[in-house]
Protein backbone atom coordinates (compact mmCIF):
# COMPACT_ATOMS: atom_id res chain seq x y z
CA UNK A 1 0.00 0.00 0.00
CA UNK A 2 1.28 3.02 -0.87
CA UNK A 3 2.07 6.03 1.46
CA UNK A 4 0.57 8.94 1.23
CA UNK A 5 2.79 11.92 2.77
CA UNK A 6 0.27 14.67 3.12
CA UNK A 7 2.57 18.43 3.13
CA UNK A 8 0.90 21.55 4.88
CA UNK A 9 -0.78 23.43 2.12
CA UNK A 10 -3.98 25.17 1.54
CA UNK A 11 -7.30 23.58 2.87
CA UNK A 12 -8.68 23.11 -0.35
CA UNK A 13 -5.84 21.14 -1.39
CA UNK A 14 -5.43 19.35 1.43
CA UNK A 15 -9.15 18.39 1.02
CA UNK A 16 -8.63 16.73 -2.41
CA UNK A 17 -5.44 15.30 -1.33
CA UNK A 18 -7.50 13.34 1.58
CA UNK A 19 -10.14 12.64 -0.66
CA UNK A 20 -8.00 11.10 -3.50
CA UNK A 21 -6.21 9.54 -0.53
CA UNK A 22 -9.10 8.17 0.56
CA UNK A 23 -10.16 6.59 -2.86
CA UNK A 24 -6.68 5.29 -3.09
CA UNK A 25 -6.34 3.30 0.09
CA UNK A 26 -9.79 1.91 -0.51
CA UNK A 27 -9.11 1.30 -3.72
CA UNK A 28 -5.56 -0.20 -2.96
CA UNK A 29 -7.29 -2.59 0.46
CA UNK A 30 -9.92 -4.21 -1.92
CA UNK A 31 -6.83 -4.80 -4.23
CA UNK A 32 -4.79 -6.03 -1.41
CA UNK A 33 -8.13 -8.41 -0.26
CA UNK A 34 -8.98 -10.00 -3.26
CA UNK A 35 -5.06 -11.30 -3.92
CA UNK A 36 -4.74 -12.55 -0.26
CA UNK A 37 -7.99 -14.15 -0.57
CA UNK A 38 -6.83 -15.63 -3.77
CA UNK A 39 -3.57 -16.70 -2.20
CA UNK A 40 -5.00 -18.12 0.47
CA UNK A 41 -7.40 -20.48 -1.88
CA UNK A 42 -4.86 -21.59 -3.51
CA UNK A 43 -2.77 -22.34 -0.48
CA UNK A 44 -5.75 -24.21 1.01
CA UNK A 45 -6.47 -26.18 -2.35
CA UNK A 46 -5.28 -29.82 -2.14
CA UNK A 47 -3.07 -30.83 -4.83
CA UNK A 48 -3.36 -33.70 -6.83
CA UNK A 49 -1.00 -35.50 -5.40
CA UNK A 50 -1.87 -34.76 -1.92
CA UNK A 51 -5.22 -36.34 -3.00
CA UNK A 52 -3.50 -39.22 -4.54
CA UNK A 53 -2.03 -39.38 -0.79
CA UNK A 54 -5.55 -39.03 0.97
CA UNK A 55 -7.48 -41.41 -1.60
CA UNK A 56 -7.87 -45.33 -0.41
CA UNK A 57 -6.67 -47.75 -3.66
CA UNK A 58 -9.43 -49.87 -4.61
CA UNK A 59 -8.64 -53.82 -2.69
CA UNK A 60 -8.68 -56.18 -5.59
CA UNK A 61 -6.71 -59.64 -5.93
CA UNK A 62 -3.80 -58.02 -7.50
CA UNK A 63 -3.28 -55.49 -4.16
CA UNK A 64 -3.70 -58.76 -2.22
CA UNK A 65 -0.89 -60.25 -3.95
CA UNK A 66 1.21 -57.18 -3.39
CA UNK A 67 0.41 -57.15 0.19
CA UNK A 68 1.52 -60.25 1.04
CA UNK A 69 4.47 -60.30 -1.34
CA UNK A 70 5.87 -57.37 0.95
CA UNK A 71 4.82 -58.82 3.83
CA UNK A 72 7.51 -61.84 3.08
CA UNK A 73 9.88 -59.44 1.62
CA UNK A 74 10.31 -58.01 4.72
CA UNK A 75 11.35 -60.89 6.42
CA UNK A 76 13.21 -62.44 3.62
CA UNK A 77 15.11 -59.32 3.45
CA UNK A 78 16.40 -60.65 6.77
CA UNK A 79 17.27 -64.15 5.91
CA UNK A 80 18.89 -62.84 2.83
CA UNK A 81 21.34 -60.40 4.57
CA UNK A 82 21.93 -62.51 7.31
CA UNK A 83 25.57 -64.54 7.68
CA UNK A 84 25.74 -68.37 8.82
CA UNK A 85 25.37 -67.61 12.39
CA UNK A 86 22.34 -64.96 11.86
CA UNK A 87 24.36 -62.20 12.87
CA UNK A 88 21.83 -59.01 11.08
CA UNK A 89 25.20 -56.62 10.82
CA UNK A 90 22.80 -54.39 8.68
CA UNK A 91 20.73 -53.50 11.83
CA UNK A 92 22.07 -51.85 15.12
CA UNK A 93 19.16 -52.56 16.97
CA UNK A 94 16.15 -54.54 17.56
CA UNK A 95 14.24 -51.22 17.78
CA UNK A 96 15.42 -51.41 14.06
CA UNK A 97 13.96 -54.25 12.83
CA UNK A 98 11.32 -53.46 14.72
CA UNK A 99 10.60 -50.32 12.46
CA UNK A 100 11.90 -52.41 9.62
CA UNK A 101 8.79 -54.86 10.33
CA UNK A 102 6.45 -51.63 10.83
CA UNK A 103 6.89 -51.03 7.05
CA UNK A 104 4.49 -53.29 6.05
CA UNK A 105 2.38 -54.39 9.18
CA UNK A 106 0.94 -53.31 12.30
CA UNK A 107 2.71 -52.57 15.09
CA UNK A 108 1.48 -55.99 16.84
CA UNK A 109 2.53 -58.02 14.30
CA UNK A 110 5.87 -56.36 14.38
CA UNK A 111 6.16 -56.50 17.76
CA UNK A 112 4.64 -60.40 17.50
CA UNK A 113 8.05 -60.74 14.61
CA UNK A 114 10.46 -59.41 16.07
CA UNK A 115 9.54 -61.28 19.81
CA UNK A 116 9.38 -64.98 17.88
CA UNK A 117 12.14 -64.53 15.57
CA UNK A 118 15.39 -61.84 16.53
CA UNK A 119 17.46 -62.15 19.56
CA UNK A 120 20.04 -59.43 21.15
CA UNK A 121 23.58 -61.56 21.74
CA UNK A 122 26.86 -59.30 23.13
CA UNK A 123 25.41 -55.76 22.00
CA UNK A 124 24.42 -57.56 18.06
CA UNK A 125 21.51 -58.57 16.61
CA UNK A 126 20.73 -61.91 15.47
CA UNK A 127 18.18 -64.08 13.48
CA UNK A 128 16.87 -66.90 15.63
CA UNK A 129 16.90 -70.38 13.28
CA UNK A 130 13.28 -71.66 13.27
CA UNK A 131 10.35 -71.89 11.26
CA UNK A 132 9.41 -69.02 8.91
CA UNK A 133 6.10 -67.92 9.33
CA UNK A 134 3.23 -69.16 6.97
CA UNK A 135 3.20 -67.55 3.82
CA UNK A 136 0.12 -67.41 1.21
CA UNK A 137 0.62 -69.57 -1.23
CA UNK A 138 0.50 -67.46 -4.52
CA UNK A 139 -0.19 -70.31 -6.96
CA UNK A 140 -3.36 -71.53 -4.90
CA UNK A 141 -6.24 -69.85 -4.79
CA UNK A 142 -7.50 -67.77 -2.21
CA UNK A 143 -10.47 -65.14 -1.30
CA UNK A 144 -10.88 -61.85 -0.28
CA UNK A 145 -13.76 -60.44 1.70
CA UNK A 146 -14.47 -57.01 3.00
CA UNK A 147 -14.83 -56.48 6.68
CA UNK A 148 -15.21 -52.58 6.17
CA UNK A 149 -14.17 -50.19 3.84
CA UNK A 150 -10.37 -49.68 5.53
CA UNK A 151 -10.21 -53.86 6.22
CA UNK A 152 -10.19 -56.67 4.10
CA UNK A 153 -9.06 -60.40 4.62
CA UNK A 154 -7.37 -63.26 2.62
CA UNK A 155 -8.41 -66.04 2.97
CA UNK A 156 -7.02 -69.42 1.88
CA UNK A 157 -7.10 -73.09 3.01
CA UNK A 158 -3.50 -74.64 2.80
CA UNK A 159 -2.40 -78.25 4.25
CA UNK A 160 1.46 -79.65 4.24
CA UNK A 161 3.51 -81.79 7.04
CA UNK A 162 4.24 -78.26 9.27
CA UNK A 163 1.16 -77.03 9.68
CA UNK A 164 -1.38 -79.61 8.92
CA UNK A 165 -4.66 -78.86 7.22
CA UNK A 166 -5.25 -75.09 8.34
CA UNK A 167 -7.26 -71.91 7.36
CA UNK A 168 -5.40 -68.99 7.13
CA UNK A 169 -6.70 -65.30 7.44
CA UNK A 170 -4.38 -62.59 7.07
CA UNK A 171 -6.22 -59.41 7.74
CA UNK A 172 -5.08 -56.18 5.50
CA UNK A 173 -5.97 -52.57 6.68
CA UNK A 174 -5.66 -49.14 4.90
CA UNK A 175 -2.96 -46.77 6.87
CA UNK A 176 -2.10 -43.28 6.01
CA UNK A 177 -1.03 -44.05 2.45
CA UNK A 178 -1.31 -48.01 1.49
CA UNK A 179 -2.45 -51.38 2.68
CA UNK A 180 -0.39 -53.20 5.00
CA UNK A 181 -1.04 -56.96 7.45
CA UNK A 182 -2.34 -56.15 10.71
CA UNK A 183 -3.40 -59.61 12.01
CA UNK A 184 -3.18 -63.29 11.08
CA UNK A 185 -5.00 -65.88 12.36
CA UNK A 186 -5.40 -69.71 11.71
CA UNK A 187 -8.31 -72.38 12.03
CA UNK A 188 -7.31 -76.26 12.19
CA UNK A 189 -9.34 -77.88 9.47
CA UNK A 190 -9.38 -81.67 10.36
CA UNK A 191 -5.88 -83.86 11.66
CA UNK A 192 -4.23 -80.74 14.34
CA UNK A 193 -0.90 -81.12 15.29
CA UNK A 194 -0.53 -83.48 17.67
CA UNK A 195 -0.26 -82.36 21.71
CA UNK A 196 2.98 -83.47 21.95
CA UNK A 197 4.35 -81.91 19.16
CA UNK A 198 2.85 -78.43 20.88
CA UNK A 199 4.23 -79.19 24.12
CA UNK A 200 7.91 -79.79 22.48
CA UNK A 201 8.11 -76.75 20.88
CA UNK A 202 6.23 -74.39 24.20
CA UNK A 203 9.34 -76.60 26.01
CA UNK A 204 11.61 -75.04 23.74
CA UNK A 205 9.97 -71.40 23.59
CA UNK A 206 10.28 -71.41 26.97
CA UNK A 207 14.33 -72.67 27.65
CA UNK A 208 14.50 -69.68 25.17
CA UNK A 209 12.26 -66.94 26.63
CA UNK A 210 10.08 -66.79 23.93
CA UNK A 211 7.12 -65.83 25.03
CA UNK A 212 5.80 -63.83 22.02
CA UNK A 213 5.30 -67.50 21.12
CA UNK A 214 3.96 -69.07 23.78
CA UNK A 215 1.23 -66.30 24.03
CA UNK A 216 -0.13 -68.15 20.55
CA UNK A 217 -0.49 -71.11 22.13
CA UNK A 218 -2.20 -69.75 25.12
CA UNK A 219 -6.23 -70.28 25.01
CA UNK A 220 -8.03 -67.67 24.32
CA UNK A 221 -10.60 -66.96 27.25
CA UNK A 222 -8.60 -68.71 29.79
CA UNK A 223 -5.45 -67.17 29.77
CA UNK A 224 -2.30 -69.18 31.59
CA UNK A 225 -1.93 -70.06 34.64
CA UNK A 226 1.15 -70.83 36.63
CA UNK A 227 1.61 -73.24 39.49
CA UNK A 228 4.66 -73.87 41.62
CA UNK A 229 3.90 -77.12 42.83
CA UNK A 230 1.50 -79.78 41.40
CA UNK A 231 -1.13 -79.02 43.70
CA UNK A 232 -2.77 -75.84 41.87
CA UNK A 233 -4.03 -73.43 44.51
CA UNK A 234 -7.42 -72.24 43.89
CA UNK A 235 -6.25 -68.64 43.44
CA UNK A 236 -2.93 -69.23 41.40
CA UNK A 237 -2.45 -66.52 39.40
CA UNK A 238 -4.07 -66.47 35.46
CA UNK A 239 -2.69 -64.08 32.90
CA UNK A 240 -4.31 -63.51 30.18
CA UNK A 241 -3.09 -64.42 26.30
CA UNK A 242 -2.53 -60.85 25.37
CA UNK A 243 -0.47 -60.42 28.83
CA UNK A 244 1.80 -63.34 28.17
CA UNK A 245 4.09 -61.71 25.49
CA UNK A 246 5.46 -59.20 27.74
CA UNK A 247 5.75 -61.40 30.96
CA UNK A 248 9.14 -60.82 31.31
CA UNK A 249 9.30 -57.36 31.57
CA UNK A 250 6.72 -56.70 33.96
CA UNK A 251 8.18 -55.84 37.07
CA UNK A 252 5.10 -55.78 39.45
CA UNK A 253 5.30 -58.26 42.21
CA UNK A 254 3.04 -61.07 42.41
CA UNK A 255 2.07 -63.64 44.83
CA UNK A 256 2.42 -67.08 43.64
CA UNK A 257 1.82 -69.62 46.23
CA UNK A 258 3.86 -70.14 49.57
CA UNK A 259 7.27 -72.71 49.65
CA UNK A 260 7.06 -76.01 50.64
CA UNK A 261 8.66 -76.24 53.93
CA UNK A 262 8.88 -73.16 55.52
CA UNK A 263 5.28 -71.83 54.33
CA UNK A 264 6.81 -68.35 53.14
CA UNK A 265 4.69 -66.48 50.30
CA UNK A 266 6.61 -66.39 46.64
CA UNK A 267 6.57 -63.34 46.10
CA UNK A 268 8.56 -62.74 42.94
CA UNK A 269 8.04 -60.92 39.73
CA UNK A 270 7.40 -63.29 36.42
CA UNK A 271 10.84 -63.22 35.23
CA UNK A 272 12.31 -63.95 39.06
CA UNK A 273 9.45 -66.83 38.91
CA UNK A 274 10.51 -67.97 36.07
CA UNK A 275 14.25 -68.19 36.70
CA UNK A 276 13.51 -69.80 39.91
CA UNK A 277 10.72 -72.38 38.85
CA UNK A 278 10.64 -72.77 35.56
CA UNK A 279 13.82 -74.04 34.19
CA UNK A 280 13.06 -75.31 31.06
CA UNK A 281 16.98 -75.95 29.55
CA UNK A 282 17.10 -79.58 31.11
CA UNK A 283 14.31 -80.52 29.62
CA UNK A 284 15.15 -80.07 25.72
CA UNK A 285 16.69 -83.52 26.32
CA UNK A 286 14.01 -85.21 29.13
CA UNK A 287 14.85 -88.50 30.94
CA UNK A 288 11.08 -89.21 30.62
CA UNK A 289 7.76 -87.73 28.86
CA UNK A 290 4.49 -88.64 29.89
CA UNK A 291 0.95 -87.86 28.14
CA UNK A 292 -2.03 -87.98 30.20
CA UNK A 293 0.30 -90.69 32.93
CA UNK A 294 0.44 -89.11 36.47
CA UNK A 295 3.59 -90.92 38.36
CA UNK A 296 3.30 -89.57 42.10
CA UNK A 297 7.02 -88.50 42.13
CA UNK A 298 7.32 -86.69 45.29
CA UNK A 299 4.69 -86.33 48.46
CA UNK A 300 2.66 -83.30 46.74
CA UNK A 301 -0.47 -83.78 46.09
CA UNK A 302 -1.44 -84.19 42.48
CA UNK A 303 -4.55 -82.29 41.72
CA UNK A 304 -4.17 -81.26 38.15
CA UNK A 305 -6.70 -83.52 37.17
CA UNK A 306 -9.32 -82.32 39.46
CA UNK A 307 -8.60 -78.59 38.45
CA UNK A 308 -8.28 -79.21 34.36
CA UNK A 309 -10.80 -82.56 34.71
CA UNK A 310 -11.04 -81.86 30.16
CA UNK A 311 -7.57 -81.38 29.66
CA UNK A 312 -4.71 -83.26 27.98
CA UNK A 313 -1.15 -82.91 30.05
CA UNK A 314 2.45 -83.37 28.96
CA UNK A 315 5.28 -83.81 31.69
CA UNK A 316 8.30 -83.81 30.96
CA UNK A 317 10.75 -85.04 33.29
CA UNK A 318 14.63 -85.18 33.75
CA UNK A 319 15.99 -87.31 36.51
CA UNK A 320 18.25 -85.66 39.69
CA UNK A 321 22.39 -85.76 39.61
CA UNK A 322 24.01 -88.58 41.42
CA UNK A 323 25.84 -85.31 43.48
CA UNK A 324 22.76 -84.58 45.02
CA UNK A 325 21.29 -88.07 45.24
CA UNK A 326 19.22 -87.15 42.94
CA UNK A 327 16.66 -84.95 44.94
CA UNK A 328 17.09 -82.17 42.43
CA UNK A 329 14.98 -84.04 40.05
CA UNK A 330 12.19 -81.49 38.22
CA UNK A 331 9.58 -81.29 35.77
CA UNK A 332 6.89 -79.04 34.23
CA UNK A 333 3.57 -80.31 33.13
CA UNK A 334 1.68 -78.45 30.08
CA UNK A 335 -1.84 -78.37 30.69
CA UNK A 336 -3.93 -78.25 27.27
CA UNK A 337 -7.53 -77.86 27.05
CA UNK A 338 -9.40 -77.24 23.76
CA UNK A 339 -10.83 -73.97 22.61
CA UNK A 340 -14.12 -73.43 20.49
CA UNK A 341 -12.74 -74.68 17.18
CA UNK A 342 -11.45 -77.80 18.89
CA UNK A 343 -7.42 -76.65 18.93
CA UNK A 344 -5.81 -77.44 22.04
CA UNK A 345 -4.62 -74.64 23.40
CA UNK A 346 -2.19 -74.03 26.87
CA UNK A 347 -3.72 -73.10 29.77
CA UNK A 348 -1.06 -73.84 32.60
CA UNK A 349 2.56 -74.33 33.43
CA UNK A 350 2.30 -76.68 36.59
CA UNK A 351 6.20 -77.32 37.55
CA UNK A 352 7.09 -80.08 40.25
CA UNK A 353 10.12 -80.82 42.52
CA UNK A 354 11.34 -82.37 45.26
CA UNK A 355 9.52 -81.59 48.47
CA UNK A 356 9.84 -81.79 52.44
């Protein structure tokens, strides 16, 4: 706007100077309006690539495909730049492949990943050997339905030796800018793996602290429960399967039961009760395993049939060292009961020693 420097004169021209002044300014303000109006419509109009950004791509078979081809991309990419012992030099941290995961699923199922599958050894990070996850089999057919317009699933039946005759449901969901796996889930069709095969590999989850994976096998409505001894208190303490993956790190105090002998409460949190109660190493190689066989080994009470009266239970047992004469004997019992499509699912850790 321009200035208008107004010098002492004679009214009358002072008068026309303020009144071409006047017309001026107005003149110059409506001027002045209309462009910032202007600029600020066109500031305020989206682009068309910001709508590209905002607009949800249409769910078809072929964006199912591509979903789940990135979905095992991103853990291939792992296998692929591991070396022989899994060392992942590529990544500094587990937070890392964490995010890594994150790039194509939820954060659950990252979190779910990254739990089951990378360990932290001296300061590096390292692929743990094991089973991949289960893939969908391009070449087969498979379905897609819509749960909502942001959530679709993929459905397809697949049978082999590792998994048996299964339904799997992998659960895609719109975020921000593209579709990515939020959930998967997995319905026994006929012949289930067998309860022992279950209980070997929850054994071996649990000599290596993997409890992202033994929260899968945890039923759904009735949580876990953990028991010292193999009489099972009437208030031993239930987590729930959601609670399970992050046992370890909660550090709340909990009361577990009361020693044999003296009568003093447990009171530990889960990771001091599992270091103290549940040690599962000895038992990769058992001196014994027993399905649904109760051998009175100490002078406990066994009750686990009167607690879990529809259950199927694995022990598995190692015998004590000739240096203690053998009273360090131990064994944990996995209690399975089935859930509402039949699967047997875990719903206690019952471990047993000697006793006074």
């Amino acid at each position: 706007m321009k200035k208008i420097i107004i010098g002492i004169v004679a009214v009358v021209a002072i008068a026309v100077i303020i009144y071409f002044g006047i017309t001026i300014f107005s003149s110059n303000e409506n001027n002045n309006t209309t462009d910032s109006t202007l600029s600020n419509e066109e500031e305020q109009a989206p682009t068309d690539e910001q709508n590209d950004d905002q607009e949800m791509e249409d769910f078809t078979d072929e964006t199912a495909l591509n979903v789940m081809q990135a979905y095992r991309q991103a853990f291939v990419t792992l296998i692929d730049s591991s070396d022989q012992d899994g060392l992942l030099s590529e990544f500094e941290s587990i937070n890392d492949v964490r995010n890594h995961f994150q790039e194509v699923m939820s954060e659950d199922l990252a979190d779910w990943m990254t739990e089951s599958y990378i360990e932290e050894r001296d300061g590096q990070i390292y692929l743990i050997a094991k089973d991949s996850p289960t893939w969908l089999a391009e070449e087969e057919d498979f379905q897609t339905e819509e749960v909502a317009a942001d959530h679709y699933t993929i459905i397809q039946e697949q049978q082999n030796e590792l998994i048996g005759h299964v339904e799997m449901t992998y659960h895609a969901k719109w975020r921000e800018d593209k579709w990515i796996i939020s959930e998967i889930e997995s319905v026994q069709l006929d012949q289930q793996v067998s309860v022992e095969q279950k209980a070997e590999e929850i054994i071996r989850a649990l000599a290596n602290k993997e409890m992202a994976f033994i929260s899968n096998t945890v039923h759904e409505e009735k949580g876990l429960l953990f028991s010292p001894y193999v009489y099972v208190e009437e208030n031993a303490i239930t987590f729930e399967k959601n609670e399970v993956t992050n046992l370890l790190e909660d550090e709340d105090t909990y009361l577990w039961g009361n020693y044999d002998g003296s009568g003093k409460p447990i009171e530990l949190t889960s990771e001091e009760y599992v270091e103290e109660f549940i040690d599962a190493e000895p038992l990769l190689n058992p001196d014994e395993v027993l399905v649904d066989s109760f051998e009175q080994r100490g002078n406990m009470i066994n009750n686990i049939e009167e607690v879990f009266p529809e259950s199927k239970v694995v022990e598995f047992y190692t015998e004590g060292s000739d240096e203690y004469e053998g009273i360090d004997w131990s064994s944990i019992n996995l209690v399975f009961e089935q859930n509402e499509h039949d699967i047997w699912k875990l719903v206690a850790i019952v471990t047993d020693q000697w006793t006074i």
